[in-house]
PDB file of N, CA and C in Angstrom:
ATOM      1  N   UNK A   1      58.859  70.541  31.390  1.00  0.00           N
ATOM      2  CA  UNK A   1      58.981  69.106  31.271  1.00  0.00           C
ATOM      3  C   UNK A   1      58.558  68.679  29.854  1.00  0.00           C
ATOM      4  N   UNK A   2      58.972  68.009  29.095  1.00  0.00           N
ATOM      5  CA  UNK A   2      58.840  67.488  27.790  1.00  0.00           C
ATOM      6  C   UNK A   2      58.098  66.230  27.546  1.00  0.00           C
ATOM      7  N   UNK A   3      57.216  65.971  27.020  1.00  0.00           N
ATOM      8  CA  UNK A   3      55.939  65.343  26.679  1.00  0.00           C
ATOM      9  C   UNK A   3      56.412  63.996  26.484  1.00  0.00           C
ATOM     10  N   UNK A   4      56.444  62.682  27.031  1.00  0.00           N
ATOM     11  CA  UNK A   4      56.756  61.778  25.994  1.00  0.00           C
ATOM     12  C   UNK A   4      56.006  60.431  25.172  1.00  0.00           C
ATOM     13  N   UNK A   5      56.500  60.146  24.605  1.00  0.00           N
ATOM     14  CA  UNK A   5      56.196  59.537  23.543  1.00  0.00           C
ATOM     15  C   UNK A   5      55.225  58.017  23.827  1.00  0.00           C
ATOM     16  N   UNK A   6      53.884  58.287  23.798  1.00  0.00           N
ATOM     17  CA  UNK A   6      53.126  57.045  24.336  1.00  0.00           C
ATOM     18  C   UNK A   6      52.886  55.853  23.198  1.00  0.00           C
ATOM     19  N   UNK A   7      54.111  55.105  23.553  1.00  0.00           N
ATOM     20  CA  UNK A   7      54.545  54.072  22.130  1.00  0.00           C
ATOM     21  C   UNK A   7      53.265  53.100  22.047  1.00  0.00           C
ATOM     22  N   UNK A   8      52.384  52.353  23.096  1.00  0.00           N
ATOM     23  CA  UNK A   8      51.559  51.994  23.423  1.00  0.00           C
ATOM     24  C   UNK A   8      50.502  52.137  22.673  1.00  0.00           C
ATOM     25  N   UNK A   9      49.930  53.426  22.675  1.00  0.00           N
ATOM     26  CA  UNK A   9      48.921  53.842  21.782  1.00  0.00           C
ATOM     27  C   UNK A   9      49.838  54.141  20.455  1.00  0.00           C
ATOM     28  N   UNK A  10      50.268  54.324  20.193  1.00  0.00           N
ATOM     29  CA  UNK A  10      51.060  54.836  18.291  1.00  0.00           C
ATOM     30  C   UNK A  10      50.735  53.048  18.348  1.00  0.00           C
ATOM     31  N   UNK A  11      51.314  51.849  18.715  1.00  0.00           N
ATOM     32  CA  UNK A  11      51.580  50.787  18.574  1.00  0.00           C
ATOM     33  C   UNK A  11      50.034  50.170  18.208  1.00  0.00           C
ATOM     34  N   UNK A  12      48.783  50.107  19.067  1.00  0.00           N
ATOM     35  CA  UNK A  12      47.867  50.386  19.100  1.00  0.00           C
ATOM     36  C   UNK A  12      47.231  50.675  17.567  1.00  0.00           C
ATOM     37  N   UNK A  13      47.179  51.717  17.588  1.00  0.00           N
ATOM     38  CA  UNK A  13      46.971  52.791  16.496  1.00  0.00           C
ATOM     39  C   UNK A  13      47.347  51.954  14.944  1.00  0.00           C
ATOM     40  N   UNK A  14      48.744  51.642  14.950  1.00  0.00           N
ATOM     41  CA  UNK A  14      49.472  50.339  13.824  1.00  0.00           C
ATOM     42  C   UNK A  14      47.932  49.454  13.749  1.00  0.00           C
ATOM     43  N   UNK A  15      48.500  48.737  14.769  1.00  0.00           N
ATOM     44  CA  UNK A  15      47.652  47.285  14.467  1.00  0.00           C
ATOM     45  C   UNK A  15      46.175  47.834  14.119  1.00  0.00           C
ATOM     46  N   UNK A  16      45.037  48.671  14.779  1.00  0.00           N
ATOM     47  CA  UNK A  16      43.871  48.588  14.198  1.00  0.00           C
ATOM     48  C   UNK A  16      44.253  49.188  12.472  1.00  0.00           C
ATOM     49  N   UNK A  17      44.968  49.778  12.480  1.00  0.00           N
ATOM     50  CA  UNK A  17      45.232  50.223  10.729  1.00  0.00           C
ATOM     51  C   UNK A  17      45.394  49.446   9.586  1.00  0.00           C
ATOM     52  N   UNK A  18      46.024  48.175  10.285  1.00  0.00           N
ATOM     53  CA  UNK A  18      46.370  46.949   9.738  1.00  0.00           C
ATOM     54  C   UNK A  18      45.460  46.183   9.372  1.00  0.00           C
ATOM     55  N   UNK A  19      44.070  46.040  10.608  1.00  0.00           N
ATOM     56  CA  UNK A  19      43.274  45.031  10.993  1.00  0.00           C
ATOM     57  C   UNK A  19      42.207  45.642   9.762  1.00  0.00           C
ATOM     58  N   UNK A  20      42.226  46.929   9.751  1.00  0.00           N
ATOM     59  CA  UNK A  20      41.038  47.911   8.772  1.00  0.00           C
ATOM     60  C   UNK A  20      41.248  47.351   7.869  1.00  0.00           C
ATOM     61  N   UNK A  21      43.138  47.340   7.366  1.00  0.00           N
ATOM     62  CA  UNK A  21      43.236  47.272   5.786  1.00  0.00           C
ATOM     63  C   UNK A  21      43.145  45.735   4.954  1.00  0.00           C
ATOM     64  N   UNK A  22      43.340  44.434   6.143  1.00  0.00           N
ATOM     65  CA  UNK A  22      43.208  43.696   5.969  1.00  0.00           C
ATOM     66  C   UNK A  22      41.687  42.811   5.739  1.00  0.00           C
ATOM     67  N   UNK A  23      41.036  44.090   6.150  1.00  0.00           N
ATOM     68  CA  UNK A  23      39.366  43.618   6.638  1.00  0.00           C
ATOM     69  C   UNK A  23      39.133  43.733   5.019  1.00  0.00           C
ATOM     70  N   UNK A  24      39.332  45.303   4.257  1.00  0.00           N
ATOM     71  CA  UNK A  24      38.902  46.044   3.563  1.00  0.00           C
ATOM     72  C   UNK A  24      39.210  45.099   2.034  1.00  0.00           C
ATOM     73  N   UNK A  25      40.578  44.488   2.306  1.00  0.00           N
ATOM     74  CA  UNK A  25      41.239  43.701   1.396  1.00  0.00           C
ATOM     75  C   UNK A  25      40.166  42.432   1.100  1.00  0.00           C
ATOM     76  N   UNK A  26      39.965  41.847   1.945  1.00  0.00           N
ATOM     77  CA  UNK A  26      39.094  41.167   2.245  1.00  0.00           C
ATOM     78  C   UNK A  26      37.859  40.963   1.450  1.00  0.00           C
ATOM     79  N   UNK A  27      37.146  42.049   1.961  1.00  0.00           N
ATOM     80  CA  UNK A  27      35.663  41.947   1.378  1.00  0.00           C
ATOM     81  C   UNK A  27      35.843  42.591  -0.177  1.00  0.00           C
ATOM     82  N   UNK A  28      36.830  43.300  -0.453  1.00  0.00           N
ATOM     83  CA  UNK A  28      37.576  43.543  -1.995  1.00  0.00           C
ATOM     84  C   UNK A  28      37.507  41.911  -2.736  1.00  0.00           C
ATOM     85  N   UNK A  29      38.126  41.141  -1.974  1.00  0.00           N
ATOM     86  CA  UNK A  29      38.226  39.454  -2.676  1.00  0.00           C
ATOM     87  C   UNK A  29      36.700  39.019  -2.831  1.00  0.00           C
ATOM     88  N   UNK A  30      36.049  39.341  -2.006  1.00  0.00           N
ATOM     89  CA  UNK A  30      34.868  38.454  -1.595  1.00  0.00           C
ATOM     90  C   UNK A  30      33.538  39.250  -2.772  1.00  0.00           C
ATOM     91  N   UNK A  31      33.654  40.432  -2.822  1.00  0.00           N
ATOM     92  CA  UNK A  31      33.119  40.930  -3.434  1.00  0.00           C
ATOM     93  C   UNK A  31      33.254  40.979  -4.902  1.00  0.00           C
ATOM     94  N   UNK A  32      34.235  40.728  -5.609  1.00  0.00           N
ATOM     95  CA  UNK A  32      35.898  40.813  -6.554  1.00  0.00           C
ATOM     96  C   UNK A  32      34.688  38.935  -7.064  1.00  0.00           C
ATOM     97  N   UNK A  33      34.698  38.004  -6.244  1.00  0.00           N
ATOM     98  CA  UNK A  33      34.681  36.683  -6.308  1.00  0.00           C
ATOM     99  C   UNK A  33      33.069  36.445  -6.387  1.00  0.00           C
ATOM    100  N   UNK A  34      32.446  36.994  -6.086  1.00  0.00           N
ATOM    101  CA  UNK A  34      30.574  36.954  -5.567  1.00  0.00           C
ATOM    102  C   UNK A  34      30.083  37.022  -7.077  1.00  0.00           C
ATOM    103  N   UNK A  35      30.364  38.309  -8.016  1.00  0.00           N
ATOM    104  CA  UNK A  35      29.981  37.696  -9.351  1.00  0.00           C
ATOM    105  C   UNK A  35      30.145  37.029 -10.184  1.00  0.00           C
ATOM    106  N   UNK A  36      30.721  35.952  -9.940  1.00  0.00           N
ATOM    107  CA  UNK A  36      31.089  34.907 -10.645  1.00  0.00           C
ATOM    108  C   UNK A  36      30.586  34.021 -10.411  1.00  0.00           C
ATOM    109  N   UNK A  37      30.634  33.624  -9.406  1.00  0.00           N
ATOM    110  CA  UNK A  37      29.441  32.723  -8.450  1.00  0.00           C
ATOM    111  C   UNK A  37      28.067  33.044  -9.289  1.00  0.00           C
ATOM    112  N   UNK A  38      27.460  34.063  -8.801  1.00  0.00           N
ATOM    113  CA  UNK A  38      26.333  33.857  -9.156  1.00  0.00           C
ATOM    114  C   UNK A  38      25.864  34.198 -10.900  1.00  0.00           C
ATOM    115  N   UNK A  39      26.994  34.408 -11.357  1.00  0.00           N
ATOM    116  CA  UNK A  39      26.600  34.234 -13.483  1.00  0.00           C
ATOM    117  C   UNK A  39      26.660  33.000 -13.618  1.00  0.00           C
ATOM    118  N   UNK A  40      27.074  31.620 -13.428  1.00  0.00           N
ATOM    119  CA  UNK A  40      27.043  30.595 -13.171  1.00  0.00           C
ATOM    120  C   UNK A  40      25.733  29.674 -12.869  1.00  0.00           C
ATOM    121  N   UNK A  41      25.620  29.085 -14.102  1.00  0.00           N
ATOM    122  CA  UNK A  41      24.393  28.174 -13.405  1.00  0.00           C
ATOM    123  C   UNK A  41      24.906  27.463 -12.254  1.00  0.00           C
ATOM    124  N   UNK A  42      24.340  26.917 -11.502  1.00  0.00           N
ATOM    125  CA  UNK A  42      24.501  25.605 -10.405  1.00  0.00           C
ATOM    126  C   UNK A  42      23.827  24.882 -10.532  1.00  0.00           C
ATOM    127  N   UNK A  43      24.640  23.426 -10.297  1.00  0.00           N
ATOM    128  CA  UNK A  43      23.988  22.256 -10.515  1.00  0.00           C
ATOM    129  C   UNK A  43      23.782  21.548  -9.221  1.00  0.00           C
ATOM    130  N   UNK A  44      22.802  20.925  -9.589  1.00  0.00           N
ATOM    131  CA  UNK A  44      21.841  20.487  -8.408  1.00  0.00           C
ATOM    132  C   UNK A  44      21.544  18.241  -9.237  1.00  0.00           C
ATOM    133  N   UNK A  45      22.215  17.991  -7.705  1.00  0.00           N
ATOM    134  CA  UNK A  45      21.882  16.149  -9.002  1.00  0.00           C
ATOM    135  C   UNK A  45      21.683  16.419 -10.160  1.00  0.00           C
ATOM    136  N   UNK A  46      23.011  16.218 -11.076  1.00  0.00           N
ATOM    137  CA  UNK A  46      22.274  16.114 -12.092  1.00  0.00           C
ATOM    138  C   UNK A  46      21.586  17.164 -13.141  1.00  0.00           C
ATOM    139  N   UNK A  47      20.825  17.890 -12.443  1.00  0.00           N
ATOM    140  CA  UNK A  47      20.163  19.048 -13.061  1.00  0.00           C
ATOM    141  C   UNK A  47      20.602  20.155 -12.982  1.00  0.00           C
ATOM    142  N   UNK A  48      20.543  21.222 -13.989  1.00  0.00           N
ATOM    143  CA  UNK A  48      21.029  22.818 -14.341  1.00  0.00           C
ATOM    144  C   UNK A  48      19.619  23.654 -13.156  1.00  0.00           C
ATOM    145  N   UNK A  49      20.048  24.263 -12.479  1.00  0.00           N
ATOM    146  CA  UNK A  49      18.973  25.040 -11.647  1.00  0.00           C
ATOM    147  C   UNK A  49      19.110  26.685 -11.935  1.00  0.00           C
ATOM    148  N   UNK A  50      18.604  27.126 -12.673  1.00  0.00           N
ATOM    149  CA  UNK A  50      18.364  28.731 -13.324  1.00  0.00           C
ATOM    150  C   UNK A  50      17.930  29.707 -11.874  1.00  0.00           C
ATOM    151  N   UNK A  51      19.052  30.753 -11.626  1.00  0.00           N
ATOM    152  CA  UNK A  51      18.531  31.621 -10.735  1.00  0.00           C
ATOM    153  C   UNK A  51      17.487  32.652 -11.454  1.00  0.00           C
TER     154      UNK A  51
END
């Protein structure tokens, strides 16, 4: 008898691959975006606030 093809899980399998690469993309931006933020003074009313 010949094995068949459990589209379900392969299908499965797609989407968490997707969900990884989209996660990964992600914290790439966020991380990519975080030093900039903080070389930046911030202002506070009015005033320059020095980290």
């Amino acid at each position: 008898m010949v094995k068949r093809t459990n589209y379900s899980y392969e299908k499965r399998q797609k989407e968490l691959a997707k969900q990884k690469k989209k996660e990964e993309k992600r914290l790439r931006k966020l991380s990519k975006k975080k030093p900039l933020e903080d070389d930046a003074p911030q202002f506070q009313e009015g005033k320059t606030v020095e980290r």
